[in-house]
C-alpha atoms as a PDB file:
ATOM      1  CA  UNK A   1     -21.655 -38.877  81.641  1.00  0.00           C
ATOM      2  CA  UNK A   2     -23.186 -41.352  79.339  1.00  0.00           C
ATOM      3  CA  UNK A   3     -20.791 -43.754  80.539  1.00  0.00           C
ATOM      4  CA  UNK A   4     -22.524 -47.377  80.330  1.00  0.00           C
ATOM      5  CA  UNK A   5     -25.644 -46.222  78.688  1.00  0.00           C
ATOM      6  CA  UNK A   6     -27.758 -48.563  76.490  1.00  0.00           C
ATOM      7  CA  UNK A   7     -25.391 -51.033  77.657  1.00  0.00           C
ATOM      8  CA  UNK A   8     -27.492 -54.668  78.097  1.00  0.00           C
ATOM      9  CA  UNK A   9     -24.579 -56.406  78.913  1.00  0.00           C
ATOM     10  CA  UNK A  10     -24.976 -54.920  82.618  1.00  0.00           C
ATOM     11  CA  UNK A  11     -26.701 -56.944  85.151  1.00  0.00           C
ATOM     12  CA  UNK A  12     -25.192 -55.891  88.147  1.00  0.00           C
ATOM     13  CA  UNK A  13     -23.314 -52.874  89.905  1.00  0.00           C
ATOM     14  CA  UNK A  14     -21.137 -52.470  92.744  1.00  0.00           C
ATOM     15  CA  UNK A  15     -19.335 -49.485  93.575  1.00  0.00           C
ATOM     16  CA  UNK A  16     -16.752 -48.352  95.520  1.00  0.00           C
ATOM     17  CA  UNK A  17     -17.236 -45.958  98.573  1.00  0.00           C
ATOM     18  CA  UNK A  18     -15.139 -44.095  96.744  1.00  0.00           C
ATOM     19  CA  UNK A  19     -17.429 -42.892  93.980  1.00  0.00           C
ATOM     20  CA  UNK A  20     -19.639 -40.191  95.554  1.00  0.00           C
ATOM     21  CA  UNK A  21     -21.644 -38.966  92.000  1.00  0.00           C
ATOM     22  CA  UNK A  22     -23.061 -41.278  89.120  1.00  0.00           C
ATOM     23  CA  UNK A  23     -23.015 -39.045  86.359  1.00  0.00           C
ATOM     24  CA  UNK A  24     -25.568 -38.263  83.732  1.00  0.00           C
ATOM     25  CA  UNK A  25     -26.853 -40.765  81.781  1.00  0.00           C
ATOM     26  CA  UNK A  26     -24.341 -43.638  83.214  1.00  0.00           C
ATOM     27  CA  UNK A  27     -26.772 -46.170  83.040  1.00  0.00           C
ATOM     28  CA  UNK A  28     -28.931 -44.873  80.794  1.00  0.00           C
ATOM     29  CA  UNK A  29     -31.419 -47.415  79.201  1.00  0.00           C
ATOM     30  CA  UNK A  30     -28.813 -50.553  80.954  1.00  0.00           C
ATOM     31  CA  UNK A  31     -32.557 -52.723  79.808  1.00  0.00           C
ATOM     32  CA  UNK A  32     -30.680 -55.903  82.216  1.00  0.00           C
ATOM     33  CA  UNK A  33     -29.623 -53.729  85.287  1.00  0.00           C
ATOM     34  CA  UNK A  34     -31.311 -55.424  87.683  1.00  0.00           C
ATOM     35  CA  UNK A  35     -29.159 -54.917  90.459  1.00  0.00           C
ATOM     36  CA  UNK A  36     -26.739 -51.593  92.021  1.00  0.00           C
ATOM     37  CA  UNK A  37     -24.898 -51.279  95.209  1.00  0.00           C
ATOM     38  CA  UNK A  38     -23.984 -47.862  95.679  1.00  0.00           C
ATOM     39  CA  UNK A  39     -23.281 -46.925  99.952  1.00  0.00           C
ATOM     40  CA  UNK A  40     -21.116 -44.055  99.153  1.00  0.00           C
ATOM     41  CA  UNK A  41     -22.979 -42.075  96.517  1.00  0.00           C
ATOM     42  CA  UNK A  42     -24.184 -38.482  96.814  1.00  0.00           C
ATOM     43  CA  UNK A  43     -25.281 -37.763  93.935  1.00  0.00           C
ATOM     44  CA  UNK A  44     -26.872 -39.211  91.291  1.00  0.00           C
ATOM     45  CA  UNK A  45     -27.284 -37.283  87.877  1.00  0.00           C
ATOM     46  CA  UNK A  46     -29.524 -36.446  85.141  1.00  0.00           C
ATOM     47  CA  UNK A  47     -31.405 -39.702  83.646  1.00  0.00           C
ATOM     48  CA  UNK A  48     -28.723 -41.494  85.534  1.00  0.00           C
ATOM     49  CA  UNK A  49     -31.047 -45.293  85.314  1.00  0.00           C
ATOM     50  CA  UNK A  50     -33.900 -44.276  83.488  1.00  0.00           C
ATOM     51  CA  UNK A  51     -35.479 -47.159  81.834  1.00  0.00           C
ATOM     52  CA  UNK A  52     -33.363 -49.631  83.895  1.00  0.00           C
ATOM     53  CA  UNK A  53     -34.830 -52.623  85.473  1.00  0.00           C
ATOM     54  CA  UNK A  54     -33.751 -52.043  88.661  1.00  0.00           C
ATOM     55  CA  UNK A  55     -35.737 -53.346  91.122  1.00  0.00           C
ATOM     56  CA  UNK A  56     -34.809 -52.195  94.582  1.00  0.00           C
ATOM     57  CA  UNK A  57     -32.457 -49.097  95.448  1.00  0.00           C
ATOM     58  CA  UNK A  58     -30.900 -48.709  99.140  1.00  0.00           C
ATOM     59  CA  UNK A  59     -29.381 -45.232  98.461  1.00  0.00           C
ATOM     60  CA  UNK A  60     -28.705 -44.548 102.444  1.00  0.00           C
ATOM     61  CA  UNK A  61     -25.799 -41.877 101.577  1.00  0.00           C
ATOM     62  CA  UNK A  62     -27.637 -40.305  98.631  1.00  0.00           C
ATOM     63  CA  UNK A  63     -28.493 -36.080  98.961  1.00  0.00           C
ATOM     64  CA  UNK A  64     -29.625 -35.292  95.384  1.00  0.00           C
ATOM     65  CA  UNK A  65     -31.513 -37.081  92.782  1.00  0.00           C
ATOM     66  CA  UNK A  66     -31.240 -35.292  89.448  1.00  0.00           C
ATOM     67  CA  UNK A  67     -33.799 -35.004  87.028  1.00  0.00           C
ATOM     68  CA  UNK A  68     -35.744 -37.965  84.885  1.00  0.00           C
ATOM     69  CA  UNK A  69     -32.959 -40.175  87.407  1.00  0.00           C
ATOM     70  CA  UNK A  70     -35.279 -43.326  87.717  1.00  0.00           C
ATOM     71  CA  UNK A  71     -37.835 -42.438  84.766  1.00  0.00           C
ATOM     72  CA  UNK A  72     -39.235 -45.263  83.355  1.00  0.00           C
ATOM     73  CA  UNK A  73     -37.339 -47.388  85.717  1.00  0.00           C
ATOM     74  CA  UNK A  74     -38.926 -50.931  87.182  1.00  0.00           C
ATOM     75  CA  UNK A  75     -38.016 -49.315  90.678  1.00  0.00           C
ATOM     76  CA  UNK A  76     -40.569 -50.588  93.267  1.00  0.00           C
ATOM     77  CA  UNK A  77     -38.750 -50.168  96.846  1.00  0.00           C
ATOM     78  CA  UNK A  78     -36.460 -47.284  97.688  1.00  0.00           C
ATOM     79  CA  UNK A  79     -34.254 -46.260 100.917  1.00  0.00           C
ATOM     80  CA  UNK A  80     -33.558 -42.080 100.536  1.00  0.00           C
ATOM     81  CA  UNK A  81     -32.730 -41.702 104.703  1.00  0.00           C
ATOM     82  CA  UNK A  82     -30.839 -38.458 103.278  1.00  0.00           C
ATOM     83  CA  UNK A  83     -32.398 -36.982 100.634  1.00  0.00           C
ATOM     84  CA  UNK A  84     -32.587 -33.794 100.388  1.00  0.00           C
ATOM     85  CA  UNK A  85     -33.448 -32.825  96.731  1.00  0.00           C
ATOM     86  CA  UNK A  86     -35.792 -34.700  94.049  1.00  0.00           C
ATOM     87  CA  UNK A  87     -35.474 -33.805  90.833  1.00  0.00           C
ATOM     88  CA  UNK A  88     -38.343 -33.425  88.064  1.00  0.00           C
ATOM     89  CA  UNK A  89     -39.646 -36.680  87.171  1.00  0.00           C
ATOM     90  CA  UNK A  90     -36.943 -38.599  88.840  1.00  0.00           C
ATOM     91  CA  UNK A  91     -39.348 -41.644  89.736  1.00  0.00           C
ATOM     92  CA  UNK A  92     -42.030 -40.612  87.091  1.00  0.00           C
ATOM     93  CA  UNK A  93     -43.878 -43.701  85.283  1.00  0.00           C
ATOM     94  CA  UNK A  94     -41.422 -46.375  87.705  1.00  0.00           C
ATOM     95  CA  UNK A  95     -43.173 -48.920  90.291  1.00  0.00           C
ATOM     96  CA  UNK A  96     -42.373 -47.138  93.773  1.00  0.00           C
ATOM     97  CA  UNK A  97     -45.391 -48.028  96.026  1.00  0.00           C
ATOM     98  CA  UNK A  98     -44.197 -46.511  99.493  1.00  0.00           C
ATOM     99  CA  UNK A  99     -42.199 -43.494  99.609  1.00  0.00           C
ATOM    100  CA  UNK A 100     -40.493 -42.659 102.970  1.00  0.00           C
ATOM    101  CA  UNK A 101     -38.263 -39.025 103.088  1.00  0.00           C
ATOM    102  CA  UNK A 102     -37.261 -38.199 106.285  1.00  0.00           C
ATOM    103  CA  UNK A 103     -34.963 -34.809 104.872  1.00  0.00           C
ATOM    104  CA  UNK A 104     -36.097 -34.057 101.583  1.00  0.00           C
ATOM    105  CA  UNK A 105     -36.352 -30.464 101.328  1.00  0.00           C
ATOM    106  CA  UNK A 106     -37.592 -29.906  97.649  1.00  0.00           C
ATOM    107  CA  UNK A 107     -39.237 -32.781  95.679  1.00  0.00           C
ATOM    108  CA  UNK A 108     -39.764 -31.521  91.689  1.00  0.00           C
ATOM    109  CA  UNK A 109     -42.457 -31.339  89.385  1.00  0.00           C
ATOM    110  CA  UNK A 110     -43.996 -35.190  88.694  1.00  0.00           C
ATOM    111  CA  UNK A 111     -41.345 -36.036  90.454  1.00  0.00           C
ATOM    112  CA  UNK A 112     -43.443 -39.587  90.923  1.00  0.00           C
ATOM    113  CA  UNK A 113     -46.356 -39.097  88.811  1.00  0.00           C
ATOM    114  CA  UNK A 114     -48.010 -42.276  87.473  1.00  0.00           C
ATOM    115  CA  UNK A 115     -46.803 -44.842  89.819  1.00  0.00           C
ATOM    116  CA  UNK A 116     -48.198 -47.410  91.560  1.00  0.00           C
ATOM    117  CA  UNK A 117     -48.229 -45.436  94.939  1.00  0.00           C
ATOM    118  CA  UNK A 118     -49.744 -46.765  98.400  1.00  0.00           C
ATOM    119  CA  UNK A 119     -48.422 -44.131 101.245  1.00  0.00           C
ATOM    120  CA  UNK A 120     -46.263 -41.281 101.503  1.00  0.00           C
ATOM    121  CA  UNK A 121     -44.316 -39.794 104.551  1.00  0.00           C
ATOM    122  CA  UNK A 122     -42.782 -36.513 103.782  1.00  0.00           C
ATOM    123  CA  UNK A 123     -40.082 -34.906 106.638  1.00  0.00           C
ATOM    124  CA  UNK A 124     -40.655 -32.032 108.460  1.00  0.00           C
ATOM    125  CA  UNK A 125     -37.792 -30.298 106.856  1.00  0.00           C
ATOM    126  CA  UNK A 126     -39.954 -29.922 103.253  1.00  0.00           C
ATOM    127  CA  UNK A 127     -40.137 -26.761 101.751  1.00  0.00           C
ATOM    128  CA  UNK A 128     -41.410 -27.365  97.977  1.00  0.00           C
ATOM    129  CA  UNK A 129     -43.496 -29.552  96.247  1.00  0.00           C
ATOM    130  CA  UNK A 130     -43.809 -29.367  92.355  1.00  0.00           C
ATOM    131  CA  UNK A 131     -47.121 -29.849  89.940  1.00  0.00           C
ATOM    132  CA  UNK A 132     -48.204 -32.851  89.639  1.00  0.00           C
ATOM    133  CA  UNK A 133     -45.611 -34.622  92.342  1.00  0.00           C
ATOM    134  CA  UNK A 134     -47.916 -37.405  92.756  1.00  0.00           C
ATOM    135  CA  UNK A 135     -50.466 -37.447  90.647  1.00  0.00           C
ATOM    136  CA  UNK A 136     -51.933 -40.467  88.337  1.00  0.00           C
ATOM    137  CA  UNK A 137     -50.795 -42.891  91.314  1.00  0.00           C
ATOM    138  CA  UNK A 138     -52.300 -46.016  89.422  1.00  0.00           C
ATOM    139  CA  UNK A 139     -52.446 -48.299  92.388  1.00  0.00           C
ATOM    140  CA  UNK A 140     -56.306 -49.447  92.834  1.00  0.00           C
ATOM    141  CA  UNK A 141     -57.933 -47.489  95.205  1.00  0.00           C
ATOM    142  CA  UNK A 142     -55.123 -44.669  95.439  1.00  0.00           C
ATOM    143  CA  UNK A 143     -52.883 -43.734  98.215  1.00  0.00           C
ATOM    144  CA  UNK A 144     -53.775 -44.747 101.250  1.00  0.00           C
ATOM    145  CA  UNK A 145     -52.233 -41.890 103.533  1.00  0.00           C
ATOM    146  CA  UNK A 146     -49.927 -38.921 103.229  1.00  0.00           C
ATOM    147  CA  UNK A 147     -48.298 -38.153 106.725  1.00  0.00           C
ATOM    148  CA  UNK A 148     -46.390 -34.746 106.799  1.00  0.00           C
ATOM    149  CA  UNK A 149     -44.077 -34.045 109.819  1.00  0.00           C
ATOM    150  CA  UNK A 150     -43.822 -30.288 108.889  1.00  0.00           C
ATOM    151  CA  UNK A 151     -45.770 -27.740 110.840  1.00  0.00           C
ATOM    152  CA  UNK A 152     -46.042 -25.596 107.953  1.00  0.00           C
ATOM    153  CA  UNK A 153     -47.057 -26.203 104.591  1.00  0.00           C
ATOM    154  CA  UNK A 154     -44.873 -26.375 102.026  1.00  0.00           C
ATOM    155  CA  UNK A 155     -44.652 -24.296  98.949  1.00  0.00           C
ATOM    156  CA  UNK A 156     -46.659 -26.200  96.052  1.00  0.00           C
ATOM    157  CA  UNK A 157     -47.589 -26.509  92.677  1.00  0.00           C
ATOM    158  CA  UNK A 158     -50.939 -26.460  91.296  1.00  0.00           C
ATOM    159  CA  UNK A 159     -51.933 -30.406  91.033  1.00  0.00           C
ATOM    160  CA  UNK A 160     -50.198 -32.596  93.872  1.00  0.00           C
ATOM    161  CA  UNK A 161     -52.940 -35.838  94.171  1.00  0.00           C
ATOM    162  CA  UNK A 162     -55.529 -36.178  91.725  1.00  0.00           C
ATOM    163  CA  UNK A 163     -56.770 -39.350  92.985  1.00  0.00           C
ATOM    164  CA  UNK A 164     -58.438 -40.687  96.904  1.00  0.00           C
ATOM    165  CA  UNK A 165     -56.474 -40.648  99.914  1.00  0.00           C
ATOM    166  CA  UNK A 166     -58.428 -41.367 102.954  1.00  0.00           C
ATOM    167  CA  UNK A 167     -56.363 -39.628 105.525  1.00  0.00           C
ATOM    168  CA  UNK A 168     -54.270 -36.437 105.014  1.00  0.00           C
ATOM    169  CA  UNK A 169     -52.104 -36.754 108.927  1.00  0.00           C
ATOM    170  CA  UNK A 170     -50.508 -33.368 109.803  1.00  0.00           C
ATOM    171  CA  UNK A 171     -49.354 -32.713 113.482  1.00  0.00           C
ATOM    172  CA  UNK A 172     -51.410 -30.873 115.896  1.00  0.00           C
ATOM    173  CA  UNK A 173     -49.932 -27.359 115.325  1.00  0.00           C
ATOM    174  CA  UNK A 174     -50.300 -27.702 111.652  1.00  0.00           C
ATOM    175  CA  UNK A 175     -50.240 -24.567 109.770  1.00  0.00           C
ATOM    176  CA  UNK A 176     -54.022 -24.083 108.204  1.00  0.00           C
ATOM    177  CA  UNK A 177     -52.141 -24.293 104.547  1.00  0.00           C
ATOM    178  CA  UNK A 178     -52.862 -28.146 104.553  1.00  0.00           C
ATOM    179  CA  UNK A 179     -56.060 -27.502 104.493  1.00  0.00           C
ATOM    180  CA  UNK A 180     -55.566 -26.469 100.825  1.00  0.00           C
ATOM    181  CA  UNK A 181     -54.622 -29.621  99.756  1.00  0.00           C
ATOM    182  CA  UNK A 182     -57.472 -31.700 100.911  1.00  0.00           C
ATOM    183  CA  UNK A 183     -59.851 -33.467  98.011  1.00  0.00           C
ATOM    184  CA  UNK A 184     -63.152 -34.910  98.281  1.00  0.00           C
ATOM    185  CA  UNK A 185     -63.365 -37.498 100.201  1.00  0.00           C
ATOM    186  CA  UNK A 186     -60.090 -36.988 102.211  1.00  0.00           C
ATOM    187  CA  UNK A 187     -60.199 -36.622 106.204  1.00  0.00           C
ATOM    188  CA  UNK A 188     -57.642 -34.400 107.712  1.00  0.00           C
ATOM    189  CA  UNK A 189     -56.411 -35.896 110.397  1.00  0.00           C
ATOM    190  CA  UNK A 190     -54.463 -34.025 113.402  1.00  0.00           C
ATOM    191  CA  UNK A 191     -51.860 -36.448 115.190  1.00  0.00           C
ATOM    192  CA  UNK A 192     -51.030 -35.439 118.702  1.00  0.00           C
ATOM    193  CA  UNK A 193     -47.015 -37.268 118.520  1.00  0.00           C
ATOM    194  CA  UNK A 194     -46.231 -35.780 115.337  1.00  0.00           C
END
């Protein structure tokens, strides 16, 4: 834990296969980490690159993202194929745009509140969604779509999107739960190859 943080010296990462978990805080604050390989990681602690500059994370081993992880971060493109758990406010106030998480299971309160985002795809495995998970997107105009794989509606919290979305796409045997998170303005839309 703690192990690099507020370190500016650090531009770049590359780690091992061998290191499965960056603990808490390693790169705390690193204000010229721009750059971090990491294929064999699992796990990635507690504030582990908040307020980095990281740009783009490929994380294709990663299965839990611990809590205020990329907070504050200058994250805009991420690769979670194996996700499973999002911690609170792990992206909250970063630059992701597109979120894509084909086996995330629980994603945690603001988990990316007030970023920039454009479209979200959420697995069918999902089974919670904290307050406020994406609210304050501050991309113009709002997200564009949220497609959800999952038959039945996940457990949520009380605010989820606060802002437009033009097309809420749920498969055809969609549990009527969906229908609770619908705004004005938003079309529910029933995909038949979902």
């Amino acid at each position: 834990a703690h192990a690099f943080e507020g370190d500016d010296s650090i531009t770049a990462v590359a780690l091992p296969k061998s290191v499965t978990t960056i603990g808490d805080k390693a790169f705390h604050y690193c204000a010229s980490l721009y750059s971090a390989m990491m294929n064999g990681v699992l796990t990635i602690g507690v504030g582990a690159f908040s307020g980095s500059k990281l740009n783009s994370i490929d994380l294709p081993e990663v299965q839990t993202i611990g809590v205020n992880a990329f907070y504050m971060s200058q994250v805009r493109n991420i690769n979670l194929p194996k996700v499973q758990t999002i911690g609170d406010n792990a992206f909250r106030m970063s630059q992701v745009r597109d979120i894509n998480l084909p086996e995330v299971r629980s994603i945690g309160y603001s988990a990316f509140e007030s970023c920039p985002l454009n479209s979200i795809v959420l697995g069918g495995k999902l089974e919670y969604i904290g307050s406020n998970a994406f609210a304050l997107s501050t991309v113009s105009g709002g997200i564009q779509s949220v497609i959800c794989y999952g038959t039945t509606c996940p457990q949520y919290g009380h605010i989820l999107f606060d802002g437009s979305c033009p097309a809420l796409i749920v498969p055809k045997d969609y549990d009527s739960g969906y229908k609770q998170w619908l705004k004005d303005g938003w079309v529910l839309c029933i995909c038949p190859i979902l």
